[in-house]
PDB file of N, CA and C in Angstrom:
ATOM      1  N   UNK A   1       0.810  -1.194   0.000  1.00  0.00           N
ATOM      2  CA  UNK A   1       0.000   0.000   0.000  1.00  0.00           C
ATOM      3  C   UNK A   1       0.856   1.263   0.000  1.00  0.00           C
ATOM      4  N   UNK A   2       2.082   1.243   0.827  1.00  0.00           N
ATOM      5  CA  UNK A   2       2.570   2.323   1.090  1.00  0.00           C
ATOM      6  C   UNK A   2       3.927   2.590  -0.077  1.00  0.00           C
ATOM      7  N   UNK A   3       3.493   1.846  -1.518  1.00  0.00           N
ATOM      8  CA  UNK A   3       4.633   2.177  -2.118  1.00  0.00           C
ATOM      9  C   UNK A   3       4.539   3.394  -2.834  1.00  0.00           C
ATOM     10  N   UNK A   4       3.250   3.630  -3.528  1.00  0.00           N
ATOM     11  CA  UNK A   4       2.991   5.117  -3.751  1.00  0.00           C
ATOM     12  C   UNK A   4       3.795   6.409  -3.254  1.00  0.00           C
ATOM     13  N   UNK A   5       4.249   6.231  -1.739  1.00  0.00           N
ATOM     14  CA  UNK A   5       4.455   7.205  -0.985  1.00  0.00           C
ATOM     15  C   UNK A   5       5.770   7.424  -1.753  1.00  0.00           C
ATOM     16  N   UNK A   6       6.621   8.764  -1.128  1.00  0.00           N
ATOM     17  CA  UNK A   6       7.800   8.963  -2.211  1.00  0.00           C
ATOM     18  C   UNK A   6       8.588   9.799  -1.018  1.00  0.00           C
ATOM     19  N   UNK A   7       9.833  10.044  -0.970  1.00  0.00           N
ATOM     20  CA  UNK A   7       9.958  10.283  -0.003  1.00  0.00           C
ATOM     21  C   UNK A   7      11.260  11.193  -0.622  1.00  0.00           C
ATOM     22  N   UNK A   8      11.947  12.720  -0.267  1.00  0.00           N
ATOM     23  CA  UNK A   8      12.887  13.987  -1.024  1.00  0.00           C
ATOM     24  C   UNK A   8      13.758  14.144   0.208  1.00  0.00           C
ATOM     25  N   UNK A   9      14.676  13.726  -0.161  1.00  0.00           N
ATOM     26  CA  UNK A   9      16.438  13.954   0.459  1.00  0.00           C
ATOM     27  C   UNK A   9      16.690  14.875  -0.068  1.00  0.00           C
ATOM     28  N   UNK A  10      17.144  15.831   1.077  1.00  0.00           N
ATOM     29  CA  UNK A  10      17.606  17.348   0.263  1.00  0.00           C
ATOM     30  C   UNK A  10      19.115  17.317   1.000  1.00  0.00           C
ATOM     31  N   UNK A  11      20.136  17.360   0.342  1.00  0.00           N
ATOM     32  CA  UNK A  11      21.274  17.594   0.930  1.00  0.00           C
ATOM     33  C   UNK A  11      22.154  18.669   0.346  1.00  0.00           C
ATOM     34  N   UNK A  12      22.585  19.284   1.654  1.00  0.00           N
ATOM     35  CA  UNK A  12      23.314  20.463   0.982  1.00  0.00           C
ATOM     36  C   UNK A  12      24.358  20.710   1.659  1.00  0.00           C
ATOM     37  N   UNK A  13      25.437  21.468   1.522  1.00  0.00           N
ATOM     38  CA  UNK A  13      26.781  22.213   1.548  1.00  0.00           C
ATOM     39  C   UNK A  13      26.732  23.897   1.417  1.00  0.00           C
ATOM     40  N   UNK A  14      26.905  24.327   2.282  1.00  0.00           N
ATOM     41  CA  UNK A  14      26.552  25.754   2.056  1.00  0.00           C
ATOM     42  C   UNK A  14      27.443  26.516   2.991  1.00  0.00           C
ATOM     43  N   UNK A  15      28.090  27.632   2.314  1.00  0.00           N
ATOM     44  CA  UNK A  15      28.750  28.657   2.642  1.00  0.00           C
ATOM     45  C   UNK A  15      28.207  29.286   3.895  1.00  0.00           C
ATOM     46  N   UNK A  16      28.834  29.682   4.654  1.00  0.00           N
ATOM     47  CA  UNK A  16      28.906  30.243   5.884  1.00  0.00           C
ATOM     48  C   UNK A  16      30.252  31.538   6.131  1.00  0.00           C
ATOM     49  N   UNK A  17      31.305  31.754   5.809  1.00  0.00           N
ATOM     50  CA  UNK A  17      31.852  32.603   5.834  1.00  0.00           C
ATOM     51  C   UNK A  17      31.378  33.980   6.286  1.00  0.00           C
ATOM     52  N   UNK A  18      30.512  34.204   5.025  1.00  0.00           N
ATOM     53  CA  UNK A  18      30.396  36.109   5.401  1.00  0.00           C
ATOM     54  C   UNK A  18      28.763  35.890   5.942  1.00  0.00           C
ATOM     55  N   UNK A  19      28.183  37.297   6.724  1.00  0.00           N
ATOM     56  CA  UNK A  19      27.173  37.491   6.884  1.00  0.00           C
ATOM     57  C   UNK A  19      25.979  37.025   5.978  1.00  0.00           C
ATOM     58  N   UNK A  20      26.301  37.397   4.449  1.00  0.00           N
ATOM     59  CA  UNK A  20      25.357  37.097   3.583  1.00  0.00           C
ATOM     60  C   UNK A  20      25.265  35.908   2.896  1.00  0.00           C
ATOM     61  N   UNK A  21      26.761  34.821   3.772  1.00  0.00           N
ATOM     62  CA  UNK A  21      26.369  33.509   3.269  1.00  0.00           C
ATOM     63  C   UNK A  21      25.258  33.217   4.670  1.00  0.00           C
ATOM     64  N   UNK A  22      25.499  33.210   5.485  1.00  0.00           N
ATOM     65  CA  UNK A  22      24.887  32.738   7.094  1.00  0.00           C
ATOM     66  C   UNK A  22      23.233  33.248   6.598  1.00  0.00           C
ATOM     67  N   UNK A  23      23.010  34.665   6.020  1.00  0.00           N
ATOM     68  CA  UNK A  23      21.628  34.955   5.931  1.00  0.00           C
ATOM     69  C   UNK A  23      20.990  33.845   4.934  1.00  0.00           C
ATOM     70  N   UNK A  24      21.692  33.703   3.775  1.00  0.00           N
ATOM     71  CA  UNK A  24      21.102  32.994   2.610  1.00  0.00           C
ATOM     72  C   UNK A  24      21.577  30.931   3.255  1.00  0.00           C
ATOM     73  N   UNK A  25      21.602  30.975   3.759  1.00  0.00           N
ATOM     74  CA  UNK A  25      22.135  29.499   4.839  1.00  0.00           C
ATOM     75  C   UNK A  25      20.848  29.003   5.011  1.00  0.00           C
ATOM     76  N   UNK A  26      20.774  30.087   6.099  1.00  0.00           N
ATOM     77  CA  UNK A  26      19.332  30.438   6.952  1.00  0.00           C
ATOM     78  C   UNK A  26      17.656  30.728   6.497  1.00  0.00           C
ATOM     79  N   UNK A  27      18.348  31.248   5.141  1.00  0.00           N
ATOM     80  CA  UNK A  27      16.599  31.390   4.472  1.00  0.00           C
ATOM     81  C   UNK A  27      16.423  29.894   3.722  1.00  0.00           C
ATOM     82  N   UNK A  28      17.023  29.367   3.530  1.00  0.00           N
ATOM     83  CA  UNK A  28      16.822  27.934   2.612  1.00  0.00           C
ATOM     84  C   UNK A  28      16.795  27.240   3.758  1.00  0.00           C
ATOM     85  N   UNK A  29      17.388  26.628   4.720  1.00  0.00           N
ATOM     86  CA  UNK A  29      17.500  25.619   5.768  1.00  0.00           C
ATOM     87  C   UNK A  29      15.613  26.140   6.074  1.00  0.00           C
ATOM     88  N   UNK A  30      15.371  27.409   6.677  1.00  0.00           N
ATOM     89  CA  UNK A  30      14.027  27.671   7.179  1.00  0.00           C
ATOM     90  C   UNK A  30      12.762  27.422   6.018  1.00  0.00           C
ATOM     91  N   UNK A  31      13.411  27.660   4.945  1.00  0.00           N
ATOM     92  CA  UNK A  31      12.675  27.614   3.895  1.00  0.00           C
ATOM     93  C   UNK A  31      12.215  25.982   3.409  1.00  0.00           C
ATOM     94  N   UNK A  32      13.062  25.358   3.631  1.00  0.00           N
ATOM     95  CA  UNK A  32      12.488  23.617   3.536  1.00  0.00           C
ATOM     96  C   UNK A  32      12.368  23.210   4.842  1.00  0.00           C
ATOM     97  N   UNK A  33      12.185  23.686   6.133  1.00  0.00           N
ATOM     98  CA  UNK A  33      11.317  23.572   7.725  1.00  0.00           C
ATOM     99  C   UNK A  33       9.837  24.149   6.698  1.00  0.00           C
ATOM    100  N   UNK A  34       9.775  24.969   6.505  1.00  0.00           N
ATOM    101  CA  UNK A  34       8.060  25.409   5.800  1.00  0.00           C
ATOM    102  C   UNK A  34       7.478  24.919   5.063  1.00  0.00           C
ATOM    103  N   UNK A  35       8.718  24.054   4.144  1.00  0.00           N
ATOM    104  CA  UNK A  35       7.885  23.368   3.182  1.00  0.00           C
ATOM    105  C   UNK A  35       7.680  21.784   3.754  1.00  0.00           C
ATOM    106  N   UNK A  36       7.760  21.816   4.645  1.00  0.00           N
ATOM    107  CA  UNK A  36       7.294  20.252   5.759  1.00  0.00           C
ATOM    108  C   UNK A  36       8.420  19.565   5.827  1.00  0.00           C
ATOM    109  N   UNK A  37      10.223  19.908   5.323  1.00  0.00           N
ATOM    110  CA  UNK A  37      11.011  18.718   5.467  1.00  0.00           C
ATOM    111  C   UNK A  37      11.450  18.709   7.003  1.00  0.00           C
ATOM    112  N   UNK A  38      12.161  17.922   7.401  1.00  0.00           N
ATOM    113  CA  UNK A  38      12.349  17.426   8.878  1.00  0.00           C
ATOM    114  C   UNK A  38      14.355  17.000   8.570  1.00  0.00           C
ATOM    115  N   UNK A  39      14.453  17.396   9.537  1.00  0.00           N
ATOM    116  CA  UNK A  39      16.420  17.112   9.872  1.00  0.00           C
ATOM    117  C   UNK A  39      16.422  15.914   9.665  1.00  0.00           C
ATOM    118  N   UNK A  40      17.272  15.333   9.219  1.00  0.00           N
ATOM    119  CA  UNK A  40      18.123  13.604   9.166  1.00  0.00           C
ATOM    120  C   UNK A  40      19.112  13.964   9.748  1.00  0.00           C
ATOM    121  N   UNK A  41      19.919  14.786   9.727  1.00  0.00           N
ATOM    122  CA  UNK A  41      21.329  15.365   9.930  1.00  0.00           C
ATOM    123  C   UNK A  41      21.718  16.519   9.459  1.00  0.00           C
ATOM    124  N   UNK A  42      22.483  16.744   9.944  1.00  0.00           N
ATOM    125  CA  UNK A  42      23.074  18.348   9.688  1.00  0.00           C
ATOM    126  C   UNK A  42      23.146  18.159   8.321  1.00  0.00           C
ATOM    127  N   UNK A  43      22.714  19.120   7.855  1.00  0.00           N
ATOM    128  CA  UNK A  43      22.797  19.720   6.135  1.00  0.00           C
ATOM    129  C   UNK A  43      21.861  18.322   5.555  1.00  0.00           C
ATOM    130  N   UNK A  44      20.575  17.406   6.242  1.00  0.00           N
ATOM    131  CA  UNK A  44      19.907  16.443   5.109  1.00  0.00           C
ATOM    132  C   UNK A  44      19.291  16.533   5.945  1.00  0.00           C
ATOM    133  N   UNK A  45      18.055  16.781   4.894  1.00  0.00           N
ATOM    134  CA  UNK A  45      16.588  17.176   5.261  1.00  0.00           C
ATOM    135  C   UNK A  45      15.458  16.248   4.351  1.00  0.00           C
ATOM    136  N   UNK A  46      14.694  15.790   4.728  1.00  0.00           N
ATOM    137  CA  UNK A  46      13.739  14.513   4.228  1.00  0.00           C
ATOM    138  C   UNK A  46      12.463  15.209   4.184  1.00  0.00           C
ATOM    139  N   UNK A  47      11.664  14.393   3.297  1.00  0.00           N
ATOM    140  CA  UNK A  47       9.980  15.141   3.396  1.00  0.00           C
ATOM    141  C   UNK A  47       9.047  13.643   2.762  1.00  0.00           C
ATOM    142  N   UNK A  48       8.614  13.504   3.492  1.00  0.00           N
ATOM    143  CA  UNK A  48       7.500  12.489   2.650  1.00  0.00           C
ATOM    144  C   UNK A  48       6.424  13.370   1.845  1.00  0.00           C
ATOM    145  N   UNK A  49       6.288  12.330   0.471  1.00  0.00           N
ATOM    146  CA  UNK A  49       4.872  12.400  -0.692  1.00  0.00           C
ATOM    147  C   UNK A  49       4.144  12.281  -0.659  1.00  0.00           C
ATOM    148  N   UNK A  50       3.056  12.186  -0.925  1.00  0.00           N
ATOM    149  CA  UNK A  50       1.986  11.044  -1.400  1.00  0.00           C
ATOM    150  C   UNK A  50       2.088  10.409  -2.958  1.00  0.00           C
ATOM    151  N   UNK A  51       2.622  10.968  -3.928  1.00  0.00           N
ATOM    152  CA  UNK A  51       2.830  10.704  -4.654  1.00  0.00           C
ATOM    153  C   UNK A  51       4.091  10.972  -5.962  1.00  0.00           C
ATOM    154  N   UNK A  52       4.715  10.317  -6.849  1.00  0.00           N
ATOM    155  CA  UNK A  52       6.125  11.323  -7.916  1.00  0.00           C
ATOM    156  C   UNK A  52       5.187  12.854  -8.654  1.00  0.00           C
ATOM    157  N   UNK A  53       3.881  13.053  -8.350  1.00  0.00           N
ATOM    158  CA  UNK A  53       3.246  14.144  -8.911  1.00  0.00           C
ATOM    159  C   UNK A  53       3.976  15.068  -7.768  1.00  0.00           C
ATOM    160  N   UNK A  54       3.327  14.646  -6.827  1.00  0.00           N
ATOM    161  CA  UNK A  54       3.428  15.720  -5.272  1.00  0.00           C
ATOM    162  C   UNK A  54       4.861  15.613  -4.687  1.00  0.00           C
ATOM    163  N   UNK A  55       6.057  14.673  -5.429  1.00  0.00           N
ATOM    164  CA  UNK A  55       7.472  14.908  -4.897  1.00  0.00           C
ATOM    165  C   UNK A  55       8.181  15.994  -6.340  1.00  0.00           C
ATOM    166  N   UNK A  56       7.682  15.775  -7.158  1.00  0.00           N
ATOM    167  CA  UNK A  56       8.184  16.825  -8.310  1.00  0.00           C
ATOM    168  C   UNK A  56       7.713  18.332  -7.761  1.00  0.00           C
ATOM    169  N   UNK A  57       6.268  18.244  -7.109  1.00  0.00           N
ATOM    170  CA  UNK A  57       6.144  19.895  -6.965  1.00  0.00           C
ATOM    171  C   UNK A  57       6.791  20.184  -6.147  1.00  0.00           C
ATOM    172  N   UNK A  58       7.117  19.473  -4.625  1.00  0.00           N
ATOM    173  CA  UNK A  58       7.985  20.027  -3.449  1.00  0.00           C
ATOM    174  C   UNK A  58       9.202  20.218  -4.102  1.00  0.00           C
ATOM    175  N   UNK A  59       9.971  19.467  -4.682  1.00  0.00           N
ATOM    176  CA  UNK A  59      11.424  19.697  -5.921  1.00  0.00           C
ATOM    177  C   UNK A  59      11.014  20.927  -6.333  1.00  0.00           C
ATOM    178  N   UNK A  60      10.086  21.243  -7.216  1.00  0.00           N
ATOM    179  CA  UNK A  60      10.074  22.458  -7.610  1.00  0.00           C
ATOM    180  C   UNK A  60      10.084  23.821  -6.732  1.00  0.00           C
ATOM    181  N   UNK A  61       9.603  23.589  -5.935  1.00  0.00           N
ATOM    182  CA  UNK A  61       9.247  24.476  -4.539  1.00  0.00           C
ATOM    183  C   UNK A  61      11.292  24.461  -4.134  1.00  0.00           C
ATOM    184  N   UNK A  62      11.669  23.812  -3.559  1.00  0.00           N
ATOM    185  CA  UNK A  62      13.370  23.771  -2.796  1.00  0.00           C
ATOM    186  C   UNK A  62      13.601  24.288  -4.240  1.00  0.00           C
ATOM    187  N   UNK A  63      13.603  24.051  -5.599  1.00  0.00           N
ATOM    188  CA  UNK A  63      14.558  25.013  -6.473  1.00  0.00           C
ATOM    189  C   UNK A  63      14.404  26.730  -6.220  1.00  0.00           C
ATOM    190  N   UNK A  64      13.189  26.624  -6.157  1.00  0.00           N
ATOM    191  CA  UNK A  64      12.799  28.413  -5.760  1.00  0.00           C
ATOM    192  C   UNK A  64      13.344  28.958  -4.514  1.00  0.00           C
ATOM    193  N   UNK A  65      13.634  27.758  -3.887  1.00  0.00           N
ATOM    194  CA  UNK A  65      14.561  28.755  -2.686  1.00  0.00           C
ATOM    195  C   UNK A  65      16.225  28.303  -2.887  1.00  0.00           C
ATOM    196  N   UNK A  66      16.308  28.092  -3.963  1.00  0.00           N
ATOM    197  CA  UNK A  66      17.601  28.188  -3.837  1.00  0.00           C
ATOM    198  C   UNK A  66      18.598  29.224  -3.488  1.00  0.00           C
ATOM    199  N   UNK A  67      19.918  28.704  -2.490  1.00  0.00           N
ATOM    200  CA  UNK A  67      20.749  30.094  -2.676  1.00  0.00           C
ATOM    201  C   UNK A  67      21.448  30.437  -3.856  1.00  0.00           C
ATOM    202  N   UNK A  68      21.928  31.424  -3.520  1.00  0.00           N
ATOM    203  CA  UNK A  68      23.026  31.800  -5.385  1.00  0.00           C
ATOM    204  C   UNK A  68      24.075  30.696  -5.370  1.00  0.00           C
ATOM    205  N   UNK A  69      24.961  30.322  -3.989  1.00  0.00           N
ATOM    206  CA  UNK A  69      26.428  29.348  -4.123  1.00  0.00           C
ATOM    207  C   UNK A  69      26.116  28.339  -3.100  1.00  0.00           C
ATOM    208  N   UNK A  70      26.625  27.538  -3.554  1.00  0.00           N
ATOM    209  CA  UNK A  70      27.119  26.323  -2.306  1.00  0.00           C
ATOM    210  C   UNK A  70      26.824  24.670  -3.748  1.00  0.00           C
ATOM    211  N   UNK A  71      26.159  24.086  -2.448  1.00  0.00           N
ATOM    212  CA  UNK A  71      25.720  22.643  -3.441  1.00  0.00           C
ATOM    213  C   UNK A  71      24.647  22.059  -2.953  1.00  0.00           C
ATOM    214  N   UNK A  72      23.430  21.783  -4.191  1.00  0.00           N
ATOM    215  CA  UNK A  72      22.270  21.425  -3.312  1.00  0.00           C
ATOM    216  C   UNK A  72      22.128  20.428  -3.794  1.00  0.00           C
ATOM    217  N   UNK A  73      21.714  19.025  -3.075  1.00  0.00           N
ATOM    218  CA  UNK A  73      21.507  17.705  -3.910  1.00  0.00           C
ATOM    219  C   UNK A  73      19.985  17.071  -3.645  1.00  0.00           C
ATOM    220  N   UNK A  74      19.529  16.474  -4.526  1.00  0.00           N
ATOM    221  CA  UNK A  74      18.191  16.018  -3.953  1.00  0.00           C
ATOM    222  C   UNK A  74      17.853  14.608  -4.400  1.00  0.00           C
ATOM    223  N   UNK A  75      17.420  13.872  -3.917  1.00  0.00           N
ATOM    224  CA  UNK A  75      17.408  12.552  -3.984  1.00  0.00           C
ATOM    225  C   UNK A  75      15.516  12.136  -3.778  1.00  0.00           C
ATOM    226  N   UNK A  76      15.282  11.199  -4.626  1.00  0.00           N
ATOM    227  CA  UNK A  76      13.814  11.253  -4.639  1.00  0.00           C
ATOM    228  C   UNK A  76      13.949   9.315  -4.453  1.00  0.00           C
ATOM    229  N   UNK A  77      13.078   8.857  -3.453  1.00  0.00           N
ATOM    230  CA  UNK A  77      13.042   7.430  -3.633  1.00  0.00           C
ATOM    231  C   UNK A  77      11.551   6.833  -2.879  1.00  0.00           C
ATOM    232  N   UNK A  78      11.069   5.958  -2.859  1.00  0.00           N
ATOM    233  CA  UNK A  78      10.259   5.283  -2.791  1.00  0.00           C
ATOM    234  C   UNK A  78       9.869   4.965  -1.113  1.00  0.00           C
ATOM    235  N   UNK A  79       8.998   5.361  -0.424  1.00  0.00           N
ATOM    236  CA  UNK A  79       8.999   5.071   0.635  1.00  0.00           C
ATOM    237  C   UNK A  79       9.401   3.768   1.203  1.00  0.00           C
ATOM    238  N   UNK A  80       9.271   2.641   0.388  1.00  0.00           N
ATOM    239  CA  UNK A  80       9.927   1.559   1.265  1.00  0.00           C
ATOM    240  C   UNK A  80      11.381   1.070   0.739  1.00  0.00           C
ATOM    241  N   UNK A  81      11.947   2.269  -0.387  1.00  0.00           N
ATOM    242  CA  UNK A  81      13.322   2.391  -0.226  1.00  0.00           C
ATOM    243  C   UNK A  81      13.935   2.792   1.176  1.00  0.00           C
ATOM    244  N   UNK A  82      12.752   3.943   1.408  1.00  0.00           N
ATOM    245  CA  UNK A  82      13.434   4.840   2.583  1.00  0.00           C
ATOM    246  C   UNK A  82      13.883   3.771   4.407  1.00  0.00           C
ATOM    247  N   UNK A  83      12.329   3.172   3.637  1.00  0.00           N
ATOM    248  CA  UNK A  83      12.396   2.159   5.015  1.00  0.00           C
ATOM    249  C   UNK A  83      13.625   1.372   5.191  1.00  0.00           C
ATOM    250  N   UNK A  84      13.933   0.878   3.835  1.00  0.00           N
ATOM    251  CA  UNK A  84      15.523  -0.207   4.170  1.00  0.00           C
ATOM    252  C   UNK A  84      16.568   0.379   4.077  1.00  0.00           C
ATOM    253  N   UNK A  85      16.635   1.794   4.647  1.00  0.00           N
ATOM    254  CA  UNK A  85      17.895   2.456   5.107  1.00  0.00           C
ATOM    255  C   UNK A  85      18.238   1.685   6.358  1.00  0.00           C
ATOM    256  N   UNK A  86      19.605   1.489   6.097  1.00  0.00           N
ATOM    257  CA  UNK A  86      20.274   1.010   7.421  1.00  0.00           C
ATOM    258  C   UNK A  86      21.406   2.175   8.057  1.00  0.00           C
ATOM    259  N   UNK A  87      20.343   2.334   9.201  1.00  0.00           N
ATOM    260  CA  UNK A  87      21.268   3.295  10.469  1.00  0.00           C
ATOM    261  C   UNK A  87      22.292   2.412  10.636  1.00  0.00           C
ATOM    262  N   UNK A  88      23.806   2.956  10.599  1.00  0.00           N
ATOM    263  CA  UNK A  88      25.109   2.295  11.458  1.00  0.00           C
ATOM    264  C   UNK A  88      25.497   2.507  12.813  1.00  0.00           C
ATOM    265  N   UNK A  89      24.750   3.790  12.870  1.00  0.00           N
ATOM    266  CA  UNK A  89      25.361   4.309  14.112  1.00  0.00           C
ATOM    267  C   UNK A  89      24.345   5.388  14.455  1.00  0.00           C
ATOM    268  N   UNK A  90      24.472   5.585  15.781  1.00  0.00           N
ATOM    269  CA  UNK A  90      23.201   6.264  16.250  1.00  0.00           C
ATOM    270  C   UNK A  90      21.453   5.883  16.106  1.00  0.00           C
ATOM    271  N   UNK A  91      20.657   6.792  16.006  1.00  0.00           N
ATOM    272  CA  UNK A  91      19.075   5.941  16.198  1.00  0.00           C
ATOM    273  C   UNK A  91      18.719   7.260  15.759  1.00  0.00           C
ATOM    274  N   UNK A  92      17.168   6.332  14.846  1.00  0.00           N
ATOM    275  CA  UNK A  92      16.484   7.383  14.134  1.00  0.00           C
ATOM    276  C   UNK A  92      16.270   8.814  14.965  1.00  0.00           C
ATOM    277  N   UNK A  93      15.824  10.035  13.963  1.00  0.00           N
ATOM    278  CA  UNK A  93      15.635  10.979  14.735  1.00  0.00           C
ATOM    279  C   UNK A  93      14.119  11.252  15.517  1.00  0.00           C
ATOM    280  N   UNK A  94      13.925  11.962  16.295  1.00  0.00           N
ATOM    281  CA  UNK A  94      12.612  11.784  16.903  1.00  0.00           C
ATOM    282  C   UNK A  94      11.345  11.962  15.797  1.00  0.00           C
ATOM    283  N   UNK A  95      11.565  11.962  15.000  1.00  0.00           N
ATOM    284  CA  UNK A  95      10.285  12.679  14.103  1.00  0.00           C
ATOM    285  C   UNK A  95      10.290  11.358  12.971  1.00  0.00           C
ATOM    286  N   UNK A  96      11.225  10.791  13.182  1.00  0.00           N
ATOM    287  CA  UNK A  96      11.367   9.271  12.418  1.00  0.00           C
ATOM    288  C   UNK A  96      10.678   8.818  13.054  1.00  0.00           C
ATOM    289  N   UNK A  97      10.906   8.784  14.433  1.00  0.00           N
ATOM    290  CA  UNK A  97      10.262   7.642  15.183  1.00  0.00           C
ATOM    291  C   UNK A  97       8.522   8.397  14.907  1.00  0.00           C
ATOM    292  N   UNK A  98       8.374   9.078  14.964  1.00  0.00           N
ATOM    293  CA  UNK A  98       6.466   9.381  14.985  1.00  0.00           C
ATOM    294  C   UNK A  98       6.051   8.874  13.997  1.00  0.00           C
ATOM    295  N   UNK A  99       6.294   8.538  12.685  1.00  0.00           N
ATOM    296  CA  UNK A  99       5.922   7.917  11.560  1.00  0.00           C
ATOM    297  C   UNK A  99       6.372   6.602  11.377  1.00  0.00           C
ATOM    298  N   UNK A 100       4.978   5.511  11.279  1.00  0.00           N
ATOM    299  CA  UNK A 100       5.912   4.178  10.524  1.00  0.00           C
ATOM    300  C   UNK A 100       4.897   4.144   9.126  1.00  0.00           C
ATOM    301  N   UNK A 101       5.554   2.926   8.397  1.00  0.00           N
ATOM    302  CA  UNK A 101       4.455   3.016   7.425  1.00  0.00           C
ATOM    303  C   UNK A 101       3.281   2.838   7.404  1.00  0.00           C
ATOM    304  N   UNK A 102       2.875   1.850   8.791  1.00  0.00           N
ATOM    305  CA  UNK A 102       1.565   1.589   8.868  1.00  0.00           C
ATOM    306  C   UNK A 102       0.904   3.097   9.392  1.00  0.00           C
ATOM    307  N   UNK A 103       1.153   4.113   9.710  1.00  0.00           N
ATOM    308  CA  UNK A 103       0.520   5.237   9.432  1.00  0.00           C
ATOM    309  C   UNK A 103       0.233   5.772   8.519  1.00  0.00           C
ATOM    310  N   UNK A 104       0.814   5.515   7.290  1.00  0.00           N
ATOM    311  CA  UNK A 104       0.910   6.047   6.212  1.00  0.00           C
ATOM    312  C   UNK A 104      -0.662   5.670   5.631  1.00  0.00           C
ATOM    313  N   UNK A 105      -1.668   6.582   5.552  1.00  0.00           N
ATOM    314  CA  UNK A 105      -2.995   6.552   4.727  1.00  0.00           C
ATOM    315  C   UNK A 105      -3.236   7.252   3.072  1.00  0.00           C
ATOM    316  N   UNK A 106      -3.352   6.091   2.199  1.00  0.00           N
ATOM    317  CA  UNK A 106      -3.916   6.885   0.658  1.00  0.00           C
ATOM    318  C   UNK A 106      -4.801   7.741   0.814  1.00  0.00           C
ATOM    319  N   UNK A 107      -4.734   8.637   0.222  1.00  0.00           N
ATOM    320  CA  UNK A 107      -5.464   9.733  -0.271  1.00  0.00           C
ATOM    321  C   UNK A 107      -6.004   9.869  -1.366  1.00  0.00           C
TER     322      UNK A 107
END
């Protein structure tokens, strides 16, 4: 049921040096918190789909906030790709843990 779901790795590298890298840091990091993604780790940020319609528009949405420099990567995969990630070290983050798939409801 829950393969539909789709799930956007946003990973990035971003300048910090001057003031106006830290501002433009800060408007994209806040800017995919608004658009519903959630921390994995410093600089990778995740968002569940419902569908590759509704993971192309959030993609489209993180290009519009792009900054001018750094490196932004995005990774699009299948919710029960996401599931057979294997943690090595450490334990999911708290907002992992609030979602399993059996929560996951079609729409």
């Amino acid at each position: 049921m829950y393969n539909r779901f789709m799930r956007i790795i946003v990973m990035f590298d971003l300048p910090t040096a001057t003031t106006e890298d830290k501002r433009e840091y800060l408007h994209f990091r806040t800017g995919l918190i608004k658009l519903g993604f959630d921390m994995l780790q410093y600089s990778v940020y995740s968002r569940i789909t419902r569908n590759n319609d509704d993971a192309r528009k959030y993609i489209n949405k993180v290009k519009a906030i792009l900054p001018p420099v750094g490196s932004v990567r995005v990774l699009q995969v299948t919710e029960k790709q996401y599931a057979g990630m294997i943690i090595m070290l450490g334990d999911k983050t708290p907002t992992e843990n609030l979602l399993t798939t059996e929560d996951l409801i079609e729409l």
